[in-house]
Protein backbone atom coordinates (compact mmCIF):
# COMPACT_ATOMS: atom_id res chain seq x y z
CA UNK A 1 -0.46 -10.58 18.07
CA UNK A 2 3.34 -11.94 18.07
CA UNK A 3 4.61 -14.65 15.57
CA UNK A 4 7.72 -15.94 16.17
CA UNK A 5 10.86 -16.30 13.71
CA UNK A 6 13.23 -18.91 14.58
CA UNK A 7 15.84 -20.44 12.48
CA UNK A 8 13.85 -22.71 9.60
CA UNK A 9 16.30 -25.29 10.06
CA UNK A 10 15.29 -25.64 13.59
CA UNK A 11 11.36 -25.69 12.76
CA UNK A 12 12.01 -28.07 10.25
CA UNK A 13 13.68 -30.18 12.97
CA UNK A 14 10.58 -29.61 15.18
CA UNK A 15 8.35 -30.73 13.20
CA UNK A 16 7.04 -34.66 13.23
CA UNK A 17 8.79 -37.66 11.67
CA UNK A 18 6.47 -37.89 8.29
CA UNK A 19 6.20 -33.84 7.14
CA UNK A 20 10.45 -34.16 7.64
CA UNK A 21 9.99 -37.55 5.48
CA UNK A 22 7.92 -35.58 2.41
CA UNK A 23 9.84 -32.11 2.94
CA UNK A 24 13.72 -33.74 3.08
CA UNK A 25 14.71 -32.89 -0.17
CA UNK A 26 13.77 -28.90 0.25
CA UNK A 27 15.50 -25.91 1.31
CA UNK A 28 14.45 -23.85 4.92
CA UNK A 29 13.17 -21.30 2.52
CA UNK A 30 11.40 -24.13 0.49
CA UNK A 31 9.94 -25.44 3.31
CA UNK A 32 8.41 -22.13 4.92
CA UNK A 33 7.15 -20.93 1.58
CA UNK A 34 5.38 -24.50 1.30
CA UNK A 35 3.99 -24.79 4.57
CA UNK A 36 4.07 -21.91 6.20
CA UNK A 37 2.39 -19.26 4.14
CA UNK A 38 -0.48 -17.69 4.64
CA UNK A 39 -1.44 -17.66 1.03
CA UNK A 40 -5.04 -17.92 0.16
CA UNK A 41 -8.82 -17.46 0.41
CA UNK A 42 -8.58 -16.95 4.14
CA UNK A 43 -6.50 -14.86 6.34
CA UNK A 44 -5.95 -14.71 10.13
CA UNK A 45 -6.58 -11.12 10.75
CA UNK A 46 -7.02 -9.50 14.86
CA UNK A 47 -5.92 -12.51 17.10
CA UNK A 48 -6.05 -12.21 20.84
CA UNK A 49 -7.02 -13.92 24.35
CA UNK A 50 -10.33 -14.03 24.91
CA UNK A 51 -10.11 -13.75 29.08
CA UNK A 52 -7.88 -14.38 31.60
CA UNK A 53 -7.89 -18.48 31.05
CA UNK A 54 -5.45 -19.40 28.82
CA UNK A 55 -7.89 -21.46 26.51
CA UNK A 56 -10.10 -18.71 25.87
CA UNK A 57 -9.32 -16.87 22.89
CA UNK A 58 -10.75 -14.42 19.90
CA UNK A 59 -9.81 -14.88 15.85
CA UNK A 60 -11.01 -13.08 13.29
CA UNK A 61 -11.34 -14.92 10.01
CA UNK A 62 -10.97 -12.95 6.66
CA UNK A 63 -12.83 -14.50 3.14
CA UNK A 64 -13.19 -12.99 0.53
CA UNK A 65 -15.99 -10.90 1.00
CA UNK A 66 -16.45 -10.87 5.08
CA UNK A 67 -15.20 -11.23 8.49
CA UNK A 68 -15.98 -13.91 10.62
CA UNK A 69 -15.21 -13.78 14.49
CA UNK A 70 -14.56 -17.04 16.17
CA UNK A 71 -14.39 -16.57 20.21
CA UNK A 72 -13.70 -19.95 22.03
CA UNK A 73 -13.03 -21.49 25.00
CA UNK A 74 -11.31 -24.70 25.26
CA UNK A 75 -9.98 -26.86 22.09
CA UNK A 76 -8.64 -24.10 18.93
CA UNK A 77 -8.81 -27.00 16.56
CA UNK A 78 -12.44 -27.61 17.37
CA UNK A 79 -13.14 -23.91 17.11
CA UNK A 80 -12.05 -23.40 14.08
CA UNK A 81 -13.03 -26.64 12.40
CA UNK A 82 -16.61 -25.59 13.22
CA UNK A 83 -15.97 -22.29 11.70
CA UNK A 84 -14.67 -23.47 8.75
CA UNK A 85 -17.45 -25.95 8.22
CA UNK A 86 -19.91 -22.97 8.86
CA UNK A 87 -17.84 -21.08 5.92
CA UNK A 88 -17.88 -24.13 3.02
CA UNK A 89 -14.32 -25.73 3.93
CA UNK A 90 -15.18 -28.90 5.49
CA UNK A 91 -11.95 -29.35 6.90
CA UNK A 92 -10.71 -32.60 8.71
CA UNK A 93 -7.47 -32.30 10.68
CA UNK A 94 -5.84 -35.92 10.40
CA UNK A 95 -2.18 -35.44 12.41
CA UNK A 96 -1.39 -32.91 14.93
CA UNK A 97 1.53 -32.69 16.28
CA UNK A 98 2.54 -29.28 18.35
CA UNK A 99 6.47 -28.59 19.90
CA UNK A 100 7.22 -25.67 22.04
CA UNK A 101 10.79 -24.67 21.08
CA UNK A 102 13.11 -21.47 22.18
CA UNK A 103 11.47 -19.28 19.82
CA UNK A 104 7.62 -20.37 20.54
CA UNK A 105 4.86 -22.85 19.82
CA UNK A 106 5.42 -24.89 16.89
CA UNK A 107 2.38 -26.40 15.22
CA UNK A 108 2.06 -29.12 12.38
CA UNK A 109 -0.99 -30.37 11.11
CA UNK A 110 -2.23 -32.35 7.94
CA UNK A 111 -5.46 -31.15 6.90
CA UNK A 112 -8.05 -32.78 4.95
CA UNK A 113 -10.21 -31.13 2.93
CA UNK A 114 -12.29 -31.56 -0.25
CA UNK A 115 -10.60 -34.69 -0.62
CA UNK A 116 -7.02 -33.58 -0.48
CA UNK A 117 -4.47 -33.64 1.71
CA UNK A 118 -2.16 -31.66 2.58
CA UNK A 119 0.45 -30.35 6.09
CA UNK A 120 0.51 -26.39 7.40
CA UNK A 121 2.64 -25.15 9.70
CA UNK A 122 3.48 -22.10 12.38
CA UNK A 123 4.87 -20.66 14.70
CA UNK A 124 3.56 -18.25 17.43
CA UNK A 125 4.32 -17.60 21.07
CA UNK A 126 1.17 -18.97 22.30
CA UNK A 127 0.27 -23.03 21.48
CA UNK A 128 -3.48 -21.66 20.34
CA UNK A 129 -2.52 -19.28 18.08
CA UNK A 130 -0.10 -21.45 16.31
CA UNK A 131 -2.41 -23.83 15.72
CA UNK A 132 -5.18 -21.50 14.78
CA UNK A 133 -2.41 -20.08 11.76
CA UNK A 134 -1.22 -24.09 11.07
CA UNK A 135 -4.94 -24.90 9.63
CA UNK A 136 -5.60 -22.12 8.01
CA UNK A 137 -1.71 -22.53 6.08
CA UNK A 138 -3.05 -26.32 5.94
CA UNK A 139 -6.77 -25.12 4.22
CA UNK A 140 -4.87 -22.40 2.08
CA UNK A 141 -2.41 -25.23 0.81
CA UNK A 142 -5.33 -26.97 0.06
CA UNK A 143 -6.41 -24.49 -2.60
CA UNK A 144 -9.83 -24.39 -0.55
């Protein structure tokens, strides 16, 4: 597993024309510890290809009190919206929006869940895996 650093001024630059809009006013470090953190009920733990296609891949989801292992082929954000469901977060993913930069894949999404919403966001050197980390920072933001 690899995630990325890049400058937060640049990621904040990367990401789409309404989360700049609600975020203006805050700092890089403001923005990353709103966003990006993977504070929360759930946890991206092992991450990793799945095969040799590049839209195969493995996640392993951490709750509270189990693992969950999501292997999929094809669409990350349908993957893991079904996993979710399966787990009691009916989550909805409303904008997507997904930049590679220099430093990697940059993912934005606003999530939807329980009636709230709310944007995550990452970074990762593969366009999966940053959006696999963008929902769950989305869900987590959520308080879910």
């Amino acid at each position: 597993m690899t995630i990325l650093t890049l400058d937060p001024n640049m990621f904040i630059a990367a990401a789409p024309k309404a989360l700049r809009a609600e975020c203006g006013d805050l700092t890089a470090a403001q923005f990353h510890h709103r966003y990006c953190e993977h504070i929360g009920p759930i946890r991206v733990g092992d991450w990793s290809p799945a095969g040799n296609r590049s839209a195969e891949f493995t996640a392993t989801l951490e709750f509270a009190d189990h693992l969950r292992t999501v292997i999929a082929t094809g669409s990350p954000v349908a993957a893991m919206t079904s996993a979710l469901y399966d787990e009691g977060y009916p989550v909805e993913i409303l904008q997507f929006h997904q930049r590679r930069t220099a430093a990697g894949t940059a993912t934005f999404v606003q999530c939807e869940c329980n009636g709230r919403r709310g944007w995550g966001a990452a970074l990762a050197d593969d366009g999966a895996e940053s959006t696999v980390r963008a929902m769950i920072a989305g869900v987590n933001k959520l308080g879910a």
